[in-house]
C-alpha atoms as a PDB file:
ATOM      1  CA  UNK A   1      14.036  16.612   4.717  1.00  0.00           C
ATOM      2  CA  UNK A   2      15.181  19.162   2.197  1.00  0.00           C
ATOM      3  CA  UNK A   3      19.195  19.261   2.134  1.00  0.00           C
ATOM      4  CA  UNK A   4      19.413  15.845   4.141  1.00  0.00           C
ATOM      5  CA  UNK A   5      21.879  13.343   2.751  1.00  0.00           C
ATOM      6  CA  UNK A   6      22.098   9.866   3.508  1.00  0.00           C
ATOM      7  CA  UNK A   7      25.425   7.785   3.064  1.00  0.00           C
ATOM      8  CA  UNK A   8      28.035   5.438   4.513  1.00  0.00           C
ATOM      9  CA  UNK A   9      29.668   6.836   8.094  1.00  0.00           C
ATOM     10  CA  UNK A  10      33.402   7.534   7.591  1.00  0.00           C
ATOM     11  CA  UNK A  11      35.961   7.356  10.476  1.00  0.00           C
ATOM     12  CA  UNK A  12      35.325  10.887  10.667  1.00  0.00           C
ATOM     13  CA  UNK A  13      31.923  10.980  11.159  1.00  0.00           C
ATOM     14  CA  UNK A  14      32.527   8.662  14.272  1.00  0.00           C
ATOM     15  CA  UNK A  15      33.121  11.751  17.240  1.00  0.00           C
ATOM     16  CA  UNK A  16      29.576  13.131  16.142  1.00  0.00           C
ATOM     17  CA  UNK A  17      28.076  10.071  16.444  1.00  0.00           C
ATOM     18  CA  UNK A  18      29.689   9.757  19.729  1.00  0.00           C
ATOM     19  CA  UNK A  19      28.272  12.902  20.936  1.00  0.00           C
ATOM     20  CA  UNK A  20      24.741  12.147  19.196  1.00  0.00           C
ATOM     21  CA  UNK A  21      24.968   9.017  21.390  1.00  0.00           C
ATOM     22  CA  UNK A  22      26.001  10.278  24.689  1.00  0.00           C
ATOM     23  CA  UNK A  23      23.195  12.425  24.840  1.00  0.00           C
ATOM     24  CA  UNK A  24      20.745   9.430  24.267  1.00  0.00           C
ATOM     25  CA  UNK A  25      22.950   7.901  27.224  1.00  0.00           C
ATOM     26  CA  UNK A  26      22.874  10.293  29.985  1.00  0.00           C
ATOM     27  CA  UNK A  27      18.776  11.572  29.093  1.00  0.00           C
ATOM     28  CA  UNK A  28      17.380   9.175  27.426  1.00  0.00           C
ATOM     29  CA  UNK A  29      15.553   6.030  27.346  1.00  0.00           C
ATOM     30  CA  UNK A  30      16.175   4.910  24.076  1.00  0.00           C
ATOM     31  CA  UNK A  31      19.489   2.958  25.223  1.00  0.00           C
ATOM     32  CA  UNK A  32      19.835   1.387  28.005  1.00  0.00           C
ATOM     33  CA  UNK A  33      23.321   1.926  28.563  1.00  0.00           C
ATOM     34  CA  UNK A  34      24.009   3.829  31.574  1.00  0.00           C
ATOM     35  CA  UNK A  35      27.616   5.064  30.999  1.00  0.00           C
ATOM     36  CA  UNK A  36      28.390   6.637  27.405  1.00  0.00           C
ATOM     37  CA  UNK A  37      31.078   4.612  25.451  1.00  0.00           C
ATOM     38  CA  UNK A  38      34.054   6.653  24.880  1.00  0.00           C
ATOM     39  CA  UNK A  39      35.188   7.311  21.116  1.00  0.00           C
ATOM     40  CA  UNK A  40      37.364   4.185  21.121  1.00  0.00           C
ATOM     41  CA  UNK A  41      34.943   2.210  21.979  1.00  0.00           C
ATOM     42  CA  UNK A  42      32.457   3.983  19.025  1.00  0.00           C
ATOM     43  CA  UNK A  43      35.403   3.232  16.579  1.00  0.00           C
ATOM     44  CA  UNK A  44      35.542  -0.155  17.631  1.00  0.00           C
ATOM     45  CA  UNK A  45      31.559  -0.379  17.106  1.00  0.00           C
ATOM     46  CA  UNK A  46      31.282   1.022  14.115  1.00  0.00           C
ATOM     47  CA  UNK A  47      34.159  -1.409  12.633  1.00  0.00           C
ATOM     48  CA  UNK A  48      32.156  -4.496  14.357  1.00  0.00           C
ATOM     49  CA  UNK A  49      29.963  -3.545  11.905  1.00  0.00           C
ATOM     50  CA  UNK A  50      31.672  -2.714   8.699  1.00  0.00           C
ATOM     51  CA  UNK A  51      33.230  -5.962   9.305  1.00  0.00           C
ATOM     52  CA  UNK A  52      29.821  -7.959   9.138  1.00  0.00           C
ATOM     53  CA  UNK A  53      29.589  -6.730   5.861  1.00  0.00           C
ATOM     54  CA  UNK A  54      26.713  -4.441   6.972  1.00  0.00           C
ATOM     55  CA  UNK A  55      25.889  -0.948   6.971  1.00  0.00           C
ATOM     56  CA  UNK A  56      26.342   1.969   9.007  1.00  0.00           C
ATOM     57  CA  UNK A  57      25.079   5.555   7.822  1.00  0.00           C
ATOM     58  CA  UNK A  58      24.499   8.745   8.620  1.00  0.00           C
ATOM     59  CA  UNK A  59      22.321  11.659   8.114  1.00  0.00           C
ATOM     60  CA  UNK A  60      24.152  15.086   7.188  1.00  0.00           C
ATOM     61  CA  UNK A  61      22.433  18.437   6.255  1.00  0.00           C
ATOM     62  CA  UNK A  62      25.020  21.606   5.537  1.00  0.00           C
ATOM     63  CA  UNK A  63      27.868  19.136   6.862  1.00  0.00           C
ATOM     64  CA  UNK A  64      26.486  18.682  10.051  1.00  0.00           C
ATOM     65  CA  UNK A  65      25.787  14.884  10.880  1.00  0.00           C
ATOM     66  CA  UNK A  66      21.953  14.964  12.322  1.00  0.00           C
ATOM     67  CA  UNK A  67      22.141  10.960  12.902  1.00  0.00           C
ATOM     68  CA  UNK A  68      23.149   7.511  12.435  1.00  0.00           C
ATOM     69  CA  UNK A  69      21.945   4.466  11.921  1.00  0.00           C
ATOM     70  CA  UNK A  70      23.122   0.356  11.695  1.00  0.00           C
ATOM     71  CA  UNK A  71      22.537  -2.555  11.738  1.00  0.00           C
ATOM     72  CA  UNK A  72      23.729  -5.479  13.707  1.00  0.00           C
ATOM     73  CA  UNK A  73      23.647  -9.455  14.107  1.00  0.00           C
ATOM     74  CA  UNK A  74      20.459  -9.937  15.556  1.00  0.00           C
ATOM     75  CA  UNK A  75      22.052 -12.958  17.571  1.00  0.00           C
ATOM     76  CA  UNK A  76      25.244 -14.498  17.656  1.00  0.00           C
ATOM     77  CA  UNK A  77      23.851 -18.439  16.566  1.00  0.00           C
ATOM     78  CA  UNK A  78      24.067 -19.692  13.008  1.00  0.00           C
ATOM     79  CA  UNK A  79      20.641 -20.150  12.577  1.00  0.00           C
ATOM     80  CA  UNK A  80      20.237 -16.224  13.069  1.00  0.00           C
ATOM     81  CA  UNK A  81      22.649 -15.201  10.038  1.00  0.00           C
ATOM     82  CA  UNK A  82      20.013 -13.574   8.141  1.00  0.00           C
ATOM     83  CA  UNK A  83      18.201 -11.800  10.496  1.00  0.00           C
ATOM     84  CA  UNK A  84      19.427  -8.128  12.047  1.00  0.00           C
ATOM     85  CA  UNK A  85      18.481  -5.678  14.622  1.00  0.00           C
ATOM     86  CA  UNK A  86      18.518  -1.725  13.575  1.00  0.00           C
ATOM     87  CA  UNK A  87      19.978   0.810  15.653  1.00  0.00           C
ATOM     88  CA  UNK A  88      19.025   4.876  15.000  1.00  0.00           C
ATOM     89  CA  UNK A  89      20.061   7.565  17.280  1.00  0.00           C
ATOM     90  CA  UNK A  90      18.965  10.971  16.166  1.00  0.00           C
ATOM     91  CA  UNK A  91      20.685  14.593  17.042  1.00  0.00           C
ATOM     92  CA  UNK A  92      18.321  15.531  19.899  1.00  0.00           C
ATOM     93  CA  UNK A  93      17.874  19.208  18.240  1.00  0.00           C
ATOM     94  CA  UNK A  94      17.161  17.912  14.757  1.00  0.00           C
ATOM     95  CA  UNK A  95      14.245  15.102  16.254  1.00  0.00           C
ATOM     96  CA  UNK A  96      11.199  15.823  14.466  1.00  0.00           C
ATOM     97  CA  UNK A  97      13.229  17.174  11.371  1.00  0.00           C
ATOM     98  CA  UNK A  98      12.705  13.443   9.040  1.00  0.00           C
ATOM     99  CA  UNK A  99      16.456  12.307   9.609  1.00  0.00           C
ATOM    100  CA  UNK A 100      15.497   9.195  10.903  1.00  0.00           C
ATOM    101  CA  UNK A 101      12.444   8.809   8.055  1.00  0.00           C
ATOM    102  CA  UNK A 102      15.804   9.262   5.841  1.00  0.00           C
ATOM    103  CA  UNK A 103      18.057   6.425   7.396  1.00  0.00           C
ATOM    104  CA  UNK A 104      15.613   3.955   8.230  1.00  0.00           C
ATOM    105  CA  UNK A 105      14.768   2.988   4.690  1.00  0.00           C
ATOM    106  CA  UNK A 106      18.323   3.241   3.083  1.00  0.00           C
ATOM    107  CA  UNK A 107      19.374   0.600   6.177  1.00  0.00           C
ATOM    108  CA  UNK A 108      16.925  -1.192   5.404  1.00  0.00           C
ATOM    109  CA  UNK A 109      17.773  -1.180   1.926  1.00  0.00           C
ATOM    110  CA  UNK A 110      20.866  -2.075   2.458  1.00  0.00           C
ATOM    111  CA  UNK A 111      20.934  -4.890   4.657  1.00  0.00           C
ATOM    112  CA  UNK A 112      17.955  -6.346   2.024  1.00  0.00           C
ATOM    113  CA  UNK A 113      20.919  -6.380  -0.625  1.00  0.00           C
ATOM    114  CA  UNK A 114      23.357  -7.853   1.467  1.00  0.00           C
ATOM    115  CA  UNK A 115      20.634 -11.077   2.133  1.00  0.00           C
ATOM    116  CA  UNK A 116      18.999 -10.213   5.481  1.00  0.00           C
ATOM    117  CA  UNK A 117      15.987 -11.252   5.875  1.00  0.00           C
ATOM    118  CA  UNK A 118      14.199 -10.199   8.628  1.00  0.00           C
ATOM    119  CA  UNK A 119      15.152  -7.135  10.761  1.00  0.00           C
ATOM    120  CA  UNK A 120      14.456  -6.547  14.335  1.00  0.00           C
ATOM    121  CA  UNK A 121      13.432  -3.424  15.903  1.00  0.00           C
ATOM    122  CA  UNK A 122      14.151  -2.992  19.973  1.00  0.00           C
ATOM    123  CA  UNK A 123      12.691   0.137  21.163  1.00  0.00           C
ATOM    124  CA  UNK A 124      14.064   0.670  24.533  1.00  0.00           C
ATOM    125  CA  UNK A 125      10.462   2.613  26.395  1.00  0.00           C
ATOM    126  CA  UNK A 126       7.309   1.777  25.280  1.00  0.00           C
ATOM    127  CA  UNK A 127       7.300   5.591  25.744  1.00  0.00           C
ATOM    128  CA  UNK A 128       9.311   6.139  22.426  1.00  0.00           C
ATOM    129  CA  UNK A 129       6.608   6.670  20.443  1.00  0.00           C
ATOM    130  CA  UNK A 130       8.427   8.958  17.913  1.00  0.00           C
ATOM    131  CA  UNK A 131      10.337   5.679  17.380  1.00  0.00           C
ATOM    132  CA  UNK A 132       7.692   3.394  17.471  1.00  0.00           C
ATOM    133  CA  UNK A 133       5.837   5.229  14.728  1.00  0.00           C
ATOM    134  CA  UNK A 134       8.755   5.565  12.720  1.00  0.00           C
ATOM    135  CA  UNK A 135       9.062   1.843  12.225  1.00  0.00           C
ATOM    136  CA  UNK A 136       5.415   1.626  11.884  1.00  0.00           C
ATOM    137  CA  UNK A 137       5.239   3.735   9.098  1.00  0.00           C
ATOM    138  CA  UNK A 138       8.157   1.760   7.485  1.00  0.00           C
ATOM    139  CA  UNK A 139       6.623  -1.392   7.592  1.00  0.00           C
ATOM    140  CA  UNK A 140       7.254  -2.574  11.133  1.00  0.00           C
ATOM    141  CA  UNK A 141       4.951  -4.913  12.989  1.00  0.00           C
ATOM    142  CA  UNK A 142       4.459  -5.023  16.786  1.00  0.00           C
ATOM    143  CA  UNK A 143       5.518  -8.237  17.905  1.00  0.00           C
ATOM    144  CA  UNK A 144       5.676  -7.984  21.329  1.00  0.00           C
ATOM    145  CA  UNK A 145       6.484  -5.879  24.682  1.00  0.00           C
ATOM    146  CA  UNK A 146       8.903  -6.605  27.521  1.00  0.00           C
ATOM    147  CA  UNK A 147       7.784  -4.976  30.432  1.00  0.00           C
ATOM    148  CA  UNK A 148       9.899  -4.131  33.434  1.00  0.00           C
ATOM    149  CA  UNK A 149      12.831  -5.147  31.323  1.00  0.00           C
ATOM    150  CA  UNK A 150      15.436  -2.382  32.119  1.00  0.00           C
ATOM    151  CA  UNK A 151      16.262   0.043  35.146  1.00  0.00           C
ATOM    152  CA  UNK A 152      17.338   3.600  34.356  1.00  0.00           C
ATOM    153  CA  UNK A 153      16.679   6.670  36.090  1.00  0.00           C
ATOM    154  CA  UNK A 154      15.061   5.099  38.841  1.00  0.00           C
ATOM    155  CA  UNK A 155      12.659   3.235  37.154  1.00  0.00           C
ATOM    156  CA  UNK A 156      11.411   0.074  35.371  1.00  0.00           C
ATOM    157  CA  UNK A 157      11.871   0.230  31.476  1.00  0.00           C
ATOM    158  CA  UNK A 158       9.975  -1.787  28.873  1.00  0.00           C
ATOM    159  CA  UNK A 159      11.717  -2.589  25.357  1.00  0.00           C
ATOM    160  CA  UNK A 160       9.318  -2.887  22.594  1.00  0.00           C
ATOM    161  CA  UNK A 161       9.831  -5.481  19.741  1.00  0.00           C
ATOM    162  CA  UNK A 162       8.832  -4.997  16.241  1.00  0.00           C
ATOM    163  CA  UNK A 163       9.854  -6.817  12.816  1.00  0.00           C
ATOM    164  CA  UNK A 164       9.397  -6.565   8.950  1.00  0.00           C
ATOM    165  CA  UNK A 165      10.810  -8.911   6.386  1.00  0.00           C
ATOM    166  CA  UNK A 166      13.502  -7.669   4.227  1.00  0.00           C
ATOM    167  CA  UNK A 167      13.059  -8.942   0.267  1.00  0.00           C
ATOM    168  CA  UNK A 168      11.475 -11.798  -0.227  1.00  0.00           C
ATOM    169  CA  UNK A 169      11.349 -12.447   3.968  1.00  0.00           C
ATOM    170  CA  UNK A 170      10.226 -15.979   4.673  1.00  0.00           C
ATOM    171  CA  UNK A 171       8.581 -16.955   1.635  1.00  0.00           C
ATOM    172  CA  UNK A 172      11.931 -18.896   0.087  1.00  0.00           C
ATOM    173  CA  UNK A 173      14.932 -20.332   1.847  1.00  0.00           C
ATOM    174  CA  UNK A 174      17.861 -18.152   1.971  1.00  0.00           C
ATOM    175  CA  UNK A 175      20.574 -18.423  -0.190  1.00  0.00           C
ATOM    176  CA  UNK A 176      23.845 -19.906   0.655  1.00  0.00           C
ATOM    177  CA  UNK A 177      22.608 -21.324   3.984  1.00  0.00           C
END
């Protein structure tokens, strides 16, 4: 991890993400979109975001952004407001390098100080292992599999569902409910 920096995205940082993203897209199983978002539609995104009040990073070593990371409104309902899903997408030359050991913590971090709660992991392939363990080793619990959830590449796709508590979790009713 030596050199890595974490810290908010900028505007700028948006086309690399983009391209970070598309590659996840079009060869991987870790989204399940099918047709890569053009860099409108990133911009848009990342502002959905920024305007929840929560964060969205990225990882930069020499300059170069290596990956990204957010969070996101687990679910639309009231009764959901404190509880977020994580998103990390990871240069596919710099996997294996720590970038998303780097992000992972500092979103989580960050969405503990803005009053979340709970965040939600969905691992799109139980085959993700790299991300799987990642969450593990961050304090993510299993929680549950769906199998045969998604269809990409010409075949059936499980997502795998983990979860850790963020501050003080469960244990005292949120403030400001």
């Amino acid at each position: 991890m030596s050199g890595l920096i974490v810290r908010a995205s900028t505007e700028a940082d948006v086309a690399r993400c983009a391209e970070i993203y598309r590659h996840h897209v079009l060869y991987g199983t870790a989204s399940f979109e099918v047709d890569p978002p053009d860099l409108a539609e990133m911009k848009k995104r990342r502002a959905a975001v920024l305007d929840l009040g929560l964060p969205h990073l990225v990882a930069e070593r020499a300059g170069r952004v290596l990956g990204y990371a957010y969070a996101g409104n687990w679910r639309p309902r009231p009764a959901y407001k404190f509880s977020v899903e994580d998103s990390i997408y990871i240069d596919k030359d710099a996997v294996g390098q720590g970038v998303g050991k780097a992000l992972l913590p500092a979103l989580i971090e960050q969405c503990t100080a803005a009053g979340k709660r709970q965040m939600v992991a969905v691992i799109g392939d139980s085959a993700q292992t790299p991300s799987i363990k990642l969450h593990a080793s961050c304090g993510f619990a299993m929680t549950g599999t769906l199998k045969s959830i998604g269809f990409k590449f010409g075949r059936w796709l499980d997502s795998v569902l983990m979860q850790r508590a963020l501050g003080v979790g469960d244990t005292t009713p949120p403030a400001g409910r």
